[in-house]
C-alpha atoms as a PDB file:
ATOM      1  CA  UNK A   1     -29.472 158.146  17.486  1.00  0.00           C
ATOM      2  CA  UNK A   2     -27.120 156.584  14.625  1.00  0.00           C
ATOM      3  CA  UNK A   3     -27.111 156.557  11.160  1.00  0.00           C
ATOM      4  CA  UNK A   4     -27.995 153.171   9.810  1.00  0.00           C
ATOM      5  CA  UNK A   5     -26.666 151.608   6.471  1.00  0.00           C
ATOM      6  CA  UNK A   6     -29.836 152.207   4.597  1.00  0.00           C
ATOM      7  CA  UNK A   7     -28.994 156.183   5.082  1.00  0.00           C
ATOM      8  CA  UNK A   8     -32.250 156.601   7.726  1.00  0.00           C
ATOM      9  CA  UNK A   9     -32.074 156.842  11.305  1.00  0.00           C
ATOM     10  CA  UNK A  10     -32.347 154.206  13.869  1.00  0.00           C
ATOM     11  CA  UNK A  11     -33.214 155.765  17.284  1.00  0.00           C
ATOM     12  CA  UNK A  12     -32.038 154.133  20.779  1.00  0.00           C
ATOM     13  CA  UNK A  13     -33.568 150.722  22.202  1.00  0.00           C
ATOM     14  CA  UNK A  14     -35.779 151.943  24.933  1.00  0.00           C
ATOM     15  CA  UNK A  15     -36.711 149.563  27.822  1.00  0.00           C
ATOM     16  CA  UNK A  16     -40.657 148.642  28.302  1.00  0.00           C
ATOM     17  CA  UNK A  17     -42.352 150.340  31.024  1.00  0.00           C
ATOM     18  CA  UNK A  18     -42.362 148.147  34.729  1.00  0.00           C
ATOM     19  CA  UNK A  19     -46.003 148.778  34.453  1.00  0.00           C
ATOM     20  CA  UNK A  20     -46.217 146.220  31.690  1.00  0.00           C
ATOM     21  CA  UNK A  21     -45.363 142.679  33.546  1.00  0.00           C
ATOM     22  CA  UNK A  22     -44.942 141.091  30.384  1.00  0.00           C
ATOM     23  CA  UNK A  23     -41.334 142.698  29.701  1.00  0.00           C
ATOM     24  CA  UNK A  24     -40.062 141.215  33.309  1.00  0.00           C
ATOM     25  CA  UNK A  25     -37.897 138.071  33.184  1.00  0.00           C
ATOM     26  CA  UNK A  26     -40.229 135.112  34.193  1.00  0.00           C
ATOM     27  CA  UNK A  27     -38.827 132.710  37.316  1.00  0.00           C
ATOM     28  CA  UNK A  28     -37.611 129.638  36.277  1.00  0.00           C
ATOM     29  CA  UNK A  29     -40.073 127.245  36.532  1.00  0.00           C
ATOM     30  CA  UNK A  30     -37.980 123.896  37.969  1.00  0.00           C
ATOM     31  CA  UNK A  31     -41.019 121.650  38.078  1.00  0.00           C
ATOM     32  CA  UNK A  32     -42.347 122.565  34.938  1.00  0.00           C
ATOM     33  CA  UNK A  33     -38.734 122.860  32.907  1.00  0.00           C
ATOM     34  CA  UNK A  34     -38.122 119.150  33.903  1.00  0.00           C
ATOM     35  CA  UNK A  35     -41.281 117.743  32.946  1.00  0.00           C
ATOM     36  CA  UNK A  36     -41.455 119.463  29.755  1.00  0.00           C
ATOM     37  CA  UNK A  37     -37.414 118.235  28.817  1.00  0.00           C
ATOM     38  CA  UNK A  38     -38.661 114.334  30.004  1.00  0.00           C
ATOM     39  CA  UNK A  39     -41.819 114.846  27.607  1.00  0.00           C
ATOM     40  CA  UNK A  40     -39.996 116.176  24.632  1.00  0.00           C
ATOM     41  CA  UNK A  41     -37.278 113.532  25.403  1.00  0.00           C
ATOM     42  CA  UNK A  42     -39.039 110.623  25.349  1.00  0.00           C
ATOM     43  CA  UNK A  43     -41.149 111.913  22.490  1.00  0.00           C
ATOM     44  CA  UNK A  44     -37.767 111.788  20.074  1.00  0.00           C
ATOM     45  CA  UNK A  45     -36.130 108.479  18.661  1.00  0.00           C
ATOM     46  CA  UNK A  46     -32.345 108.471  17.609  1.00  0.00           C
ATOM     47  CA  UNK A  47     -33.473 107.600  14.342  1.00  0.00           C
ATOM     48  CA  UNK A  48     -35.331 111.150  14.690  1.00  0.00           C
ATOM     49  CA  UNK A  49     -32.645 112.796  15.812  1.00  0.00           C
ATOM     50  CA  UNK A  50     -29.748 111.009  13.006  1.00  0.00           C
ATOM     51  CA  UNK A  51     -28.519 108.411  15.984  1.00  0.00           C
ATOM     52  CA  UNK A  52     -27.796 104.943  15.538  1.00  0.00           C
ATOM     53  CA  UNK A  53     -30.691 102.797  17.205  1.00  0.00           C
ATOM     54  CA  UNK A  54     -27.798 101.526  19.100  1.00  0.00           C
ATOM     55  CA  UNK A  55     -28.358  98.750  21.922  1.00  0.00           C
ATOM     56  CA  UNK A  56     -31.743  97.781  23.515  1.00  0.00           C
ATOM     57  CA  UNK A  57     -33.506 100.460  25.045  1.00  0.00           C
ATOM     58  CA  UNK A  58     -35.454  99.563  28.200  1.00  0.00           C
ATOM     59  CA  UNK A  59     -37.503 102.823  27.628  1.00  0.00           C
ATOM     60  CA  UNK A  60     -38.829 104.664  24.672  1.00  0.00           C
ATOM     61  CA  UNK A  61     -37.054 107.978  23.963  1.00  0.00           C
ATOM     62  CA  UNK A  62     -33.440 109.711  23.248  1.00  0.00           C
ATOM     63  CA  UNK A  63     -31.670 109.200  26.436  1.00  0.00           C
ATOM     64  CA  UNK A  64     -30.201 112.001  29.012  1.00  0.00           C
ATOM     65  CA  UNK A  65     -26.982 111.881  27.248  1.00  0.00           C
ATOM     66  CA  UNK A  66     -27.578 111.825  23.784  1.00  0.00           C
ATOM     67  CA  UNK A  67     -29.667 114.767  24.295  1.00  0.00           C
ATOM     68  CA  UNK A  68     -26.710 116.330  26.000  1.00  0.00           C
ATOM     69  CA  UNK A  69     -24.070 115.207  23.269  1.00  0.00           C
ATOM     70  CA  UNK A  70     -26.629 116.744  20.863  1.00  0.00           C
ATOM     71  CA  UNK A  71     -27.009 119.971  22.850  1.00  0.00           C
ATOM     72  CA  UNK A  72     -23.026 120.160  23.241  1.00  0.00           C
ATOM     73  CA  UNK A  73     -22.980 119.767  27.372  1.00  0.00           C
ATOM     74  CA  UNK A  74     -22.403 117.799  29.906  1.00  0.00           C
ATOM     75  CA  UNK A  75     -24.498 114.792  30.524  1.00  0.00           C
ATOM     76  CA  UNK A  76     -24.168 116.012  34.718  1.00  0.00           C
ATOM     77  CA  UNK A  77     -25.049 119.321  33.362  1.00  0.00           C
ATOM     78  CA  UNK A  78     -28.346 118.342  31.168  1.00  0.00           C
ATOM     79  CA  UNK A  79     -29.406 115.901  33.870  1.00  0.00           C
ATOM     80  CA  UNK A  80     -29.414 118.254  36.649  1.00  0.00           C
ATOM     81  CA  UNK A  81     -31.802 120.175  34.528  1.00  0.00           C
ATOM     82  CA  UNK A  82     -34.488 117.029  34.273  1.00  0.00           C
ATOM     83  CA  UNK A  83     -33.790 116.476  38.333  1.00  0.00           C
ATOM     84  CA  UNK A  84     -34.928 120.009  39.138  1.00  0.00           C
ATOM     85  CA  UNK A  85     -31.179 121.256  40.766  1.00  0.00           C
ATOM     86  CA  UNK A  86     -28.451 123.040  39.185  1.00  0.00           C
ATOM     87  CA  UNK A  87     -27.886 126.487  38.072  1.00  0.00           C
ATOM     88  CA  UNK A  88     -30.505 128.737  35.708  1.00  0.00           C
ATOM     89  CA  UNK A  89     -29.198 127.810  32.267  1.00  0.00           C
ATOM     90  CA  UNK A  90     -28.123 130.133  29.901  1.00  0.00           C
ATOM     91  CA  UNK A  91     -30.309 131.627  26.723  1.00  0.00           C
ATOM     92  CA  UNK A  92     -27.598 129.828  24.903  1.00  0.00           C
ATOM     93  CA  UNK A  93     -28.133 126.371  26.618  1.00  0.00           C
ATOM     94  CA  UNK A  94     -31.295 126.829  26.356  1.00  0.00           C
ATOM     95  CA  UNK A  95     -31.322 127.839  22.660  1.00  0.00           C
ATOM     96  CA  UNK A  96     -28.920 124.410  22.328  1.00  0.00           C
ATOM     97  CA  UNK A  97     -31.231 122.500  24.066  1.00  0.00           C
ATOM     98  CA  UNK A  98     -34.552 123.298  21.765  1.00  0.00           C
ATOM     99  CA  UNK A  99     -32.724 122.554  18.871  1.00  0.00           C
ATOM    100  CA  UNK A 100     -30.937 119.515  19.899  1.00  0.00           C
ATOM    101  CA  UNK A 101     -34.993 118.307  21.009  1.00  0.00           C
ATOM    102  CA  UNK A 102     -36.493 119.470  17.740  1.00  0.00           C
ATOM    103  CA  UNK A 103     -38.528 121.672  19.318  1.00  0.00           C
ATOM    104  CA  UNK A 104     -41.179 124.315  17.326  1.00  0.00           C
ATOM    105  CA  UNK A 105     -40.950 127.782  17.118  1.00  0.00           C
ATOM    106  CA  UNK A 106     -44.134 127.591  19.901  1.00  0.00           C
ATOM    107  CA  UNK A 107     -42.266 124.656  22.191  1.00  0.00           C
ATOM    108  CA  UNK A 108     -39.369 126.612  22.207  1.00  0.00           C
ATOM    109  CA  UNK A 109     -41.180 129.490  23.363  1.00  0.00           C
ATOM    110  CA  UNK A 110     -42.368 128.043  26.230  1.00  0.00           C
ATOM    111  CA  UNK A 111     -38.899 126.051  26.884  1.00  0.00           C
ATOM    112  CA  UNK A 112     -37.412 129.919  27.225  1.00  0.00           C
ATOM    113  CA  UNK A 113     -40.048 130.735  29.725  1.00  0.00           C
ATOM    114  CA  UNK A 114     -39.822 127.511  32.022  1.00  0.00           C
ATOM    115  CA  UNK A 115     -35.772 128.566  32.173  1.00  0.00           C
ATOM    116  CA  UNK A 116     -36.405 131.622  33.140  1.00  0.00           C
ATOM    117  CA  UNK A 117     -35.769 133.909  30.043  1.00  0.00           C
ATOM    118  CA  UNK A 118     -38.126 136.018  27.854  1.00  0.00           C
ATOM    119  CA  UNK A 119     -38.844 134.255  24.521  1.00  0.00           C
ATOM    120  CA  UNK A 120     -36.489 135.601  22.061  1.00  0.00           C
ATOM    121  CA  UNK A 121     -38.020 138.173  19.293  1.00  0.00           C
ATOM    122  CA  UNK A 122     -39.388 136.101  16.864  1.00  0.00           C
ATOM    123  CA  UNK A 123     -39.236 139.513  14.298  1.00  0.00           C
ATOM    124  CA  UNK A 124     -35.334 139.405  14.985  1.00  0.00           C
ATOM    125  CA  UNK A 125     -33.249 137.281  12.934  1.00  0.00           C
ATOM    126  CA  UNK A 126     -34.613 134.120  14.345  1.00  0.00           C
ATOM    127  CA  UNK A 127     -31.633 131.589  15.392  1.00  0.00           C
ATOM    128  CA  UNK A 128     -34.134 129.110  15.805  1.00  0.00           C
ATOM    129  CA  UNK A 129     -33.288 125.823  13.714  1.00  0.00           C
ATOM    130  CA  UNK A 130     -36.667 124.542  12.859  1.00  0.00           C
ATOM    131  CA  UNK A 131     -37.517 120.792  13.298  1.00  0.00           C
ATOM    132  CA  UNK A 132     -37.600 120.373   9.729  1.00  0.00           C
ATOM    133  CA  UNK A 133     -34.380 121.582   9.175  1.00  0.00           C
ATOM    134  CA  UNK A 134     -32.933 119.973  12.070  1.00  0.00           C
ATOM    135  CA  UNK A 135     -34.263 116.588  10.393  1.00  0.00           C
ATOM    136  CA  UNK A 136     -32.819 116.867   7.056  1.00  0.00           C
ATOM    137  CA  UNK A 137     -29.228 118.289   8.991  1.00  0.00           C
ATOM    138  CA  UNK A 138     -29.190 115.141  11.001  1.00  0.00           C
ATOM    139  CA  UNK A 139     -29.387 113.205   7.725  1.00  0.00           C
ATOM    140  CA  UNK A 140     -25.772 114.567   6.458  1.00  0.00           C
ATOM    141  CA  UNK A 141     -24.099 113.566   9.617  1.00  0.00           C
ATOM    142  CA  UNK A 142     -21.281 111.911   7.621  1.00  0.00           C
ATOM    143  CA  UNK A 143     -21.437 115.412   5.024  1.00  0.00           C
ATOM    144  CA  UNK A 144     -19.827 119.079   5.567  1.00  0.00           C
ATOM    145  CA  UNK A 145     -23.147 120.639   6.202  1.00  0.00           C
ATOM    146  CA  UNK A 146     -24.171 124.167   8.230  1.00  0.00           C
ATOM    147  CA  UNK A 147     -27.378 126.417   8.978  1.00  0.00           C
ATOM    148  CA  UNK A 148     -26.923 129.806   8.324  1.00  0.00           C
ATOM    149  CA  UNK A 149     -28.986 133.137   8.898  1.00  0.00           C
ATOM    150  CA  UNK A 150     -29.316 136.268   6.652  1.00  0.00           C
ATOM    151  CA  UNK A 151     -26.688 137.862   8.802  1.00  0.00           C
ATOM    152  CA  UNK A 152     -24.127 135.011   7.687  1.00  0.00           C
ATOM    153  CA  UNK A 153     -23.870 133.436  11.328  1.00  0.00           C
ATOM    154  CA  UNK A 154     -23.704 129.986  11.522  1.00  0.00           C
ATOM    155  CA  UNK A 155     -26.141 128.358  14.025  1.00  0.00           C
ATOM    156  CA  UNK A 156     -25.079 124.669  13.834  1.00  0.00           C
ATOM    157  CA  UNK A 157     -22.972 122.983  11.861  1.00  0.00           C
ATOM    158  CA  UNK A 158     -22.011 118.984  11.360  1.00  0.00           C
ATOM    159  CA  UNK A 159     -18.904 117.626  12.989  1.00  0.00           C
ATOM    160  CA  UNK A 160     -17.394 117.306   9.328  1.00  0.00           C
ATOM    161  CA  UNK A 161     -18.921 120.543   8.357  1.00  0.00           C
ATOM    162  CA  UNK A 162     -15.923 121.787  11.329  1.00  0.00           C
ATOM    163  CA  UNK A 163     -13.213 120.034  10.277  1.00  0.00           C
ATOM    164  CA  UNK A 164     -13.600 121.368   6.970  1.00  0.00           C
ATOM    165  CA  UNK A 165     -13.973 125.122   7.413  1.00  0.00           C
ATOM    166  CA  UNK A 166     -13.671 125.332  11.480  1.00  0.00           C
ATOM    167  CA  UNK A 167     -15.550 126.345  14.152  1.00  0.00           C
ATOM    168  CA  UNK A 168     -18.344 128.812  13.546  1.00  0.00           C
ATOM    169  CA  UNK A 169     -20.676 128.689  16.162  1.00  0.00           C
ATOM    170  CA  UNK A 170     -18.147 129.786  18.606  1.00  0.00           C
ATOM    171  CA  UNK A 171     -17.752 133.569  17.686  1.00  0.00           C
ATOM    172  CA  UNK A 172     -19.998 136.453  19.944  1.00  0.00           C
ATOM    173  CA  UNK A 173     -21.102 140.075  18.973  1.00  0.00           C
ATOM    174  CA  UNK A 174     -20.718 141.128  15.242  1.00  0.00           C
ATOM    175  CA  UNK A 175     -17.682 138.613  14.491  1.00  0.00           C
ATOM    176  CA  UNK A 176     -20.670 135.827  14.591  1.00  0.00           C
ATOM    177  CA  UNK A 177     -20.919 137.325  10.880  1.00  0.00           C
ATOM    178  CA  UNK A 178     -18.594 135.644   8.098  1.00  0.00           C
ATOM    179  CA  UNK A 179     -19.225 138.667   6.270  1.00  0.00           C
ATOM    180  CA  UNK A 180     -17.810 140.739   9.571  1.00  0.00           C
ATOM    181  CA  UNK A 181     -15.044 138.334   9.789  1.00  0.00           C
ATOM    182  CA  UNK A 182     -13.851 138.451   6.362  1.00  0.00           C
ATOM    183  CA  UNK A 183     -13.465 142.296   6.570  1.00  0.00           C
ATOM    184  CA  UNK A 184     -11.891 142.650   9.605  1.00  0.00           C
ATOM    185  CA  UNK A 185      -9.868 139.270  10.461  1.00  0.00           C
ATOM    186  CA  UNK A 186      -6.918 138.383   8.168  1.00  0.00           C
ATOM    187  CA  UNK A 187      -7.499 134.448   9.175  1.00  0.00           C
ATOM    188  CA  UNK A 188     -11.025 134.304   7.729  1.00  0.00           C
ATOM    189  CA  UNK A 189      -9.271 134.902   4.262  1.00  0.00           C
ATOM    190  CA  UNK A 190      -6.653 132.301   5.042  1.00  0.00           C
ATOM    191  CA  UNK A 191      -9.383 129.519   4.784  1.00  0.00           C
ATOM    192  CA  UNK A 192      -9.606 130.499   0.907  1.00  0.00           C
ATOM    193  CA  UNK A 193      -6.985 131.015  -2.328  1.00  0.00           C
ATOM    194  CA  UNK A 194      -5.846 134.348  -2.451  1.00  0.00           C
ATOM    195  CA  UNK A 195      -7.033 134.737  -6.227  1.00  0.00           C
ATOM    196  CA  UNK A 196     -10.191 133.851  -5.008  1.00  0.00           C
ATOM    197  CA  UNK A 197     -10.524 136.866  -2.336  1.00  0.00           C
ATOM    198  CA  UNK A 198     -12.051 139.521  -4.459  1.00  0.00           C
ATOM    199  CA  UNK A 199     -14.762 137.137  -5.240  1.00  0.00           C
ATOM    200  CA  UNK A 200     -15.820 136.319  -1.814  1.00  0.00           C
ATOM    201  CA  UNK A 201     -15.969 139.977  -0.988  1.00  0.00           C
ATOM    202  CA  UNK A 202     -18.506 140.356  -3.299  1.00  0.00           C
ATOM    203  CA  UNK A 203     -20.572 137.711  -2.803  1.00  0.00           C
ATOM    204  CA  UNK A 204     -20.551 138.567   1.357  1.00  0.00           C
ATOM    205  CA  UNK A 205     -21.406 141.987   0.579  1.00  0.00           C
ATOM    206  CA  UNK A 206     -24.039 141.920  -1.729  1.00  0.00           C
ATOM    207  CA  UNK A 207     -25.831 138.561   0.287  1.00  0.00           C
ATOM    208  CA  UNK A 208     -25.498 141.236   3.405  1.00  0.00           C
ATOM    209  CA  UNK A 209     -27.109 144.605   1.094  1.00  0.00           C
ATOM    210  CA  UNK A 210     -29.633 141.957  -0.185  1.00  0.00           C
ATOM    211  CA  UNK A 211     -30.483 141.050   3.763  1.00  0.00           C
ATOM    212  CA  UNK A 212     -30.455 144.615   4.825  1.00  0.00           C
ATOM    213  CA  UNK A 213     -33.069 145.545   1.928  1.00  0.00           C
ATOM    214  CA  UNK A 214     -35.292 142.681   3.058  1.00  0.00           C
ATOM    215  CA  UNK A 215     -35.351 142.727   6.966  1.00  0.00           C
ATOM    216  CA  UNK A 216     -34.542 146.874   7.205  1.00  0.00           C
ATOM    217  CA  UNK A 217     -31.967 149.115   8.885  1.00  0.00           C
ATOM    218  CA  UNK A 218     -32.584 148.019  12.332  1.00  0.00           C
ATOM    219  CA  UNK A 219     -31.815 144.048  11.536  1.00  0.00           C
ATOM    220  CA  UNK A 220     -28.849 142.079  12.492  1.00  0.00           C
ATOM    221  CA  UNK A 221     -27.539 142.460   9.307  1.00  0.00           C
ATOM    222  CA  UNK A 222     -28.178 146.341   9.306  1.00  0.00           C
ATOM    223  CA  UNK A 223     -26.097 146.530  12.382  1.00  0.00           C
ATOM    224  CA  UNK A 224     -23.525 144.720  10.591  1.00  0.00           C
ATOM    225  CA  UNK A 225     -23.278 146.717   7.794  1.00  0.00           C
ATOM    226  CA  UNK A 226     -23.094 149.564  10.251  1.00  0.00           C
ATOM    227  CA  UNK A 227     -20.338 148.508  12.083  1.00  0.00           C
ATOM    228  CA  UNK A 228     -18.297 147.132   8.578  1.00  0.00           C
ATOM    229  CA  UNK A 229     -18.728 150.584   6.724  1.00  0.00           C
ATOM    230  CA  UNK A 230     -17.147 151.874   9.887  1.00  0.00           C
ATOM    231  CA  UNK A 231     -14.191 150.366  10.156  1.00  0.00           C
ATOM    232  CA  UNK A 232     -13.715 148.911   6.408  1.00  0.00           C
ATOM    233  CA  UNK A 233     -12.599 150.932   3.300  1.00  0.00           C
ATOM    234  CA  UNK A 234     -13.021 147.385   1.024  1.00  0.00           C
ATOM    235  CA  UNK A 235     -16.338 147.204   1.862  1.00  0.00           C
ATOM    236  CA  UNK A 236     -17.610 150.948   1.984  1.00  0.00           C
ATOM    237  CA  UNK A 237     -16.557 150.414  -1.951  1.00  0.00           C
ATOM    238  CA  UNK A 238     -18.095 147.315  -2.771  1.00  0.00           C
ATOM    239  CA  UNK A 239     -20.962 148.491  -1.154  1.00  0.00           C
ATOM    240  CA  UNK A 240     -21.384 151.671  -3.101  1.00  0.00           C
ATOM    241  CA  UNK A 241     -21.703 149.451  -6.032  1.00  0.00           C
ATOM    242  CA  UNK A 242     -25.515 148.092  -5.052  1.00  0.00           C
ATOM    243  CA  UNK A 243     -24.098 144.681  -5.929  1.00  0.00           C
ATOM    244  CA  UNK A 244     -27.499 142.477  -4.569  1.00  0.00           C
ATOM    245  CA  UNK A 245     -28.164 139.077  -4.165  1.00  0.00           C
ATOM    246  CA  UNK A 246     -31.429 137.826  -3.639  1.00  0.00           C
ATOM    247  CA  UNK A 247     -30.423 134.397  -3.639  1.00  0.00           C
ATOM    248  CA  UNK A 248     -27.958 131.407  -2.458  1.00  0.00           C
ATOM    249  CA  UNK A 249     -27.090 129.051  -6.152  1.00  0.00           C
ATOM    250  CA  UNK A 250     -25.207 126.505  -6.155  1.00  0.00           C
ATOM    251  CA  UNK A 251     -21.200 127.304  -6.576  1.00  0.00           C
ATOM    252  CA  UNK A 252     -17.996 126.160  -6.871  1.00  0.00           C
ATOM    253  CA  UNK A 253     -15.580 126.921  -3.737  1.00  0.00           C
ATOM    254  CA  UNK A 254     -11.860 126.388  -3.767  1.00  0.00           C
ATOM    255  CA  UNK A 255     -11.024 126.138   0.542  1.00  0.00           C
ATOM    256  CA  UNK A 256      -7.670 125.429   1.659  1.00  0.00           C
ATOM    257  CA  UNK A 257      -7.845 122.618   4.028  1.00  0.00           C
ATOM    258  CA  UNK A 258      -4.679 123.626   6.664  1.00  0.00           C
ATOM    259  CA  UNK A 259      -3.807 119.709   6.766  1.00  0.00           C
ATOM    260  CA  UNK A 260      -5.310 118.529   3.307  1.00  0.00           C
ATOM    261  CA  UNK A 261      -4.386 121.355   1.025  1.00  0.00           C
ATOM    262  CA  UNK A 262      -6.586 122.711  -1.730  1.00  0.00           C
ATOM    263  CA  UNK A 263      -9.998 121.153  -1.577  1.00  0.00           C
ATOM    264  CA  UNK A 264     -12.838 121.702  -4.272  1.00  0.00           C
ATOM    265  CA  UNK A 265     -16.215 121.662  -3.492  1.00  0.00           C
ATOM    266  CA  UNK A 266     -19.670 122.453  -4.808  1.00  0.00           C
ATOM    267  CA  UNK A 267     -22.030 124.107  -2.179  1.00  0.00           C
ATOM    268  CA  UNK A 268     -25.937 123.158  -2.657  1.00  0.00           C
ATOM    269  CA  UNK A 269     -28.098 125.614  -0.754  1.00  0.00           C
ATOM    270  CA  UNK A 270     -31.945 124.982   0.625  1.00  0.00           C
ATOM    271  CA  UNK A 271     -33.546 128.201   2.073  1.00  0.00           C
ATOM    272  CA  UNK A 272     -36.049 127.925   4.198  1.00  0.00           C
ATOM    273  CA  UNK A 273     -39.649 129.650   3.004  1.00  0.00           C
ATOM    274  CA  UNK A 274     -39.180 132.885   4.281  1.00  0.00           C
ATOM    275  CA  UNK A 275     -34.933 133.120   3.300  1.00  0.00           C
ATOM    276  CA  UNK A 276     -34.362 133.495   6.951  1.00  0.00           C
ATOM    277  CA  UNK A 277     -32.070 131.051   7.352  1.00  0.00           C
ATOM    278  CA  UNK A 278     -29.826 128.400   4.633  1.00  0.00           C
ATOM    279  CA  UNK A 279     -28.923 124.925   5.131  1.00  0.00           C
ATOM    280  CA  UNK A 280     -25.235 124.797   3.322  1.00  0.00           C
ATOM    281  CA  UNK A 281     -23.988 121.096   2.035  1.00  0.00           C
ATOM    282  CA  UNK A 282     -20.577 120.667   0.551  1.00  0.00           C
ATOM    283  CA  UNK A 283     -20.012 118.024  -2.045  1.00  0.00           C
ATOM    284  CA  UNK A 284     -17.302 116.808  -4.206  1.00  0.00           C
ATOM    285  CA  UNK A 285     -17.032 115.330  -7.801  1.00  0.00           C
ATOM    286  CA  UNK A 286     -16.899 111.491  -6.958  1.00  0.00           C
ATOM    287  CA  UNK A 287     -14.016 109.838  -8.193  1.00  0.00           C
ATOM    288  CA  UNK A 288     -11.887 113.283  -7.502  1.00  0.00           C
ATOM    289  CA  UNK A 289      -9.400 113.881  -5.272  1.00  0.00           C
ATOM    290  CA  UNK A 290     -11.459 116.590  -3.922  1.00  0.00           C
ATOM    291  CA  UNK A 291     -14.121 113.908  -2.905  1.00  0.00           C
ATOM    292  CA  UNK A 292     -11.202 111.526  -0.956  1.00  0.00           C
ATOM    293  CA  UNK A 293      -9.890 114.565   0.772  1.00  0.00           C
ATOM    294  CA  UNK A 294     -13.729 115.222   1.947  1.00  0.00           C
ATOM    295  CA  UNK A 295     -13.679 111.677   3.022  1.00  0.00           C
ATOM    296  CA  UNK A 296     -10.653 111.556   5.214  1.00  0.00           C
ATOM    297  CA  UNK A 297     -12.269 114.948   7.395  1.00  0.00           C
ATOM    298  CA  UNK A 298     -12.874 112.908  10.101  1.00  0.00           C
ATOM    299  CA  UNK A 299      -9.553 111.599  10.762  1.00  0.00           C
ATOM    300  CA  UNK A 300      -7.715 114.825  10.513  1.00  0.00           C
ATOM    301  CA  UNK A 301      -9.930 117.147  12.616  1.00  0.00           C
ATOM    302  CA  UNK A 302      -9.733 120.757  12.319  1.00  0.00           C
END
């Protein structure tokens, strides 16, 4: 048993009984995991999926590689999968995999159970990406864009989206949380003026209170308000003010670029219905020098 960050008690995860079936892992399902990826496929156009139309196409449909460049694997690797051969992917390919497909909450489901896996708990945090907001991401593929959950863990992000503020799909555990990382690693804060640190520490805490509040103690974001006022004196004290927020406005953000220097942006927000999850855009005053230094992301990288 632990205390949780609401002040009640959250008891230990207890596995389901083998006399339910339903709680086993299923077998991947080879046949039916290939035919369901060539369906889903060829069901897609890039235009769906923010591609080019590129050359002719002698068959409807993404093809096996722009799925894969989507998904962020190998071409070998995602091909493999349609061919029936190759390892048991991942929860995390597969995960990759539904959202680089636009799949449904339901298709992606089932894609989870033809790999192999459980379906993930759709009363969790879902990291899901709907299609919806999949189609509007793939629209800003030239714009610093990113889906976020309540936790503050960024589920995909746009290739200029990385270049601007790095990276931040590729944290695990409780550092997948900006509001984990800016307590307890110095480099988050690095990414930001220092006069503009106190701010930020704010604004993460009470968007994390404001999550805990809504989804309860045992959410992802309970956890990581567990594990913060643990280890972090800042935050135990911003958090004993009851600062909430109950929703993303658009701001102003100063980030320091570490090749382009101080770069201004505003950042628009969209929730979703339920406030599960935010789709992030970063704009610039056209004109400013701001909005050239936003343009020139892709040639410097991160």
């Amino acid at each position: 048993m632990r205390a949780s960050a609401c002040g009640t008690v959250v008891g230990e995860h207890h596995a389901v009984p083998d006399a339910q079936p339903e709680s086993r892992n299923p077998v991947i399902d080879r046949p039916g995991l290939a035919e369901f990826l060539r369906r889903r496929r060829e069901s897609l156009t890039p235009a769906d999926v923010g591609l080019p139309p590129g050359q002719r196409r002698r068959t409807s449909g993404l093809r096996r590689e722009e799925v894969a460049m989507i998904a962020g694997m190998s071409t070998d690797y995602y091909s493999r999968l349609e061919q029936q051969r190759g390892p048991q992917p991942s929860d995390q390919m597969v995960a990759a995999i539904a959202r680089a497909l636009h799949l449904t909450l339901d298709e992606r489901d089932h894609l989870f159970r033809l790999a192999g896996h459980n379906a993930p708990d759709r009363m969790a945090i879902p990291d899901h990406v709907g299609p919806g907001m999949m189609r509007i991401l793939d629209r800003l593929a030239d714009t610093p864009a990113m889906v976020v959950n309540s936790a503050g863990e960024t589920l995909v992000q746009t290739t200029p989206a990385v270049a601007l503020v790095g990276d931040e799909t590729q944290f695990t555990g409780l550092r997948r949380s900006i509001a984990y990382r800016w307590f307890t690693d110095p480099a988050t804060r690095q990414r930001f003026p220092a006069d503009d640190h106190a701010h930020h520490a704010r604004a993460h805490t009470a968007r994390l209170r404001a999550a805990v509040t809504r989804e309860g103690a045992g959410s992802r974001a309970g956890e990581v308000a567990d594990a913060l006022l643990a280890t972090s004196q800042e935050f135990g004290e911003i958090w004993g003010r009851h600062d909430v927020a109950t929703s993303l406005t658009d701001q102003r953000k100063r980030l320091l670029h570490p090749d382009l220097g101080l770069i201004e942006v505003f950042c628009q927000t969209l929730l979703d219905p339920d406030g599960a999850q935010a789709l992030l855009v970063y704009t610039a005053t056209p004109g400013s020098e701001s909005h050239q230094k936003l343009a020139m992301l892709s040639a410097v990288g991160v």
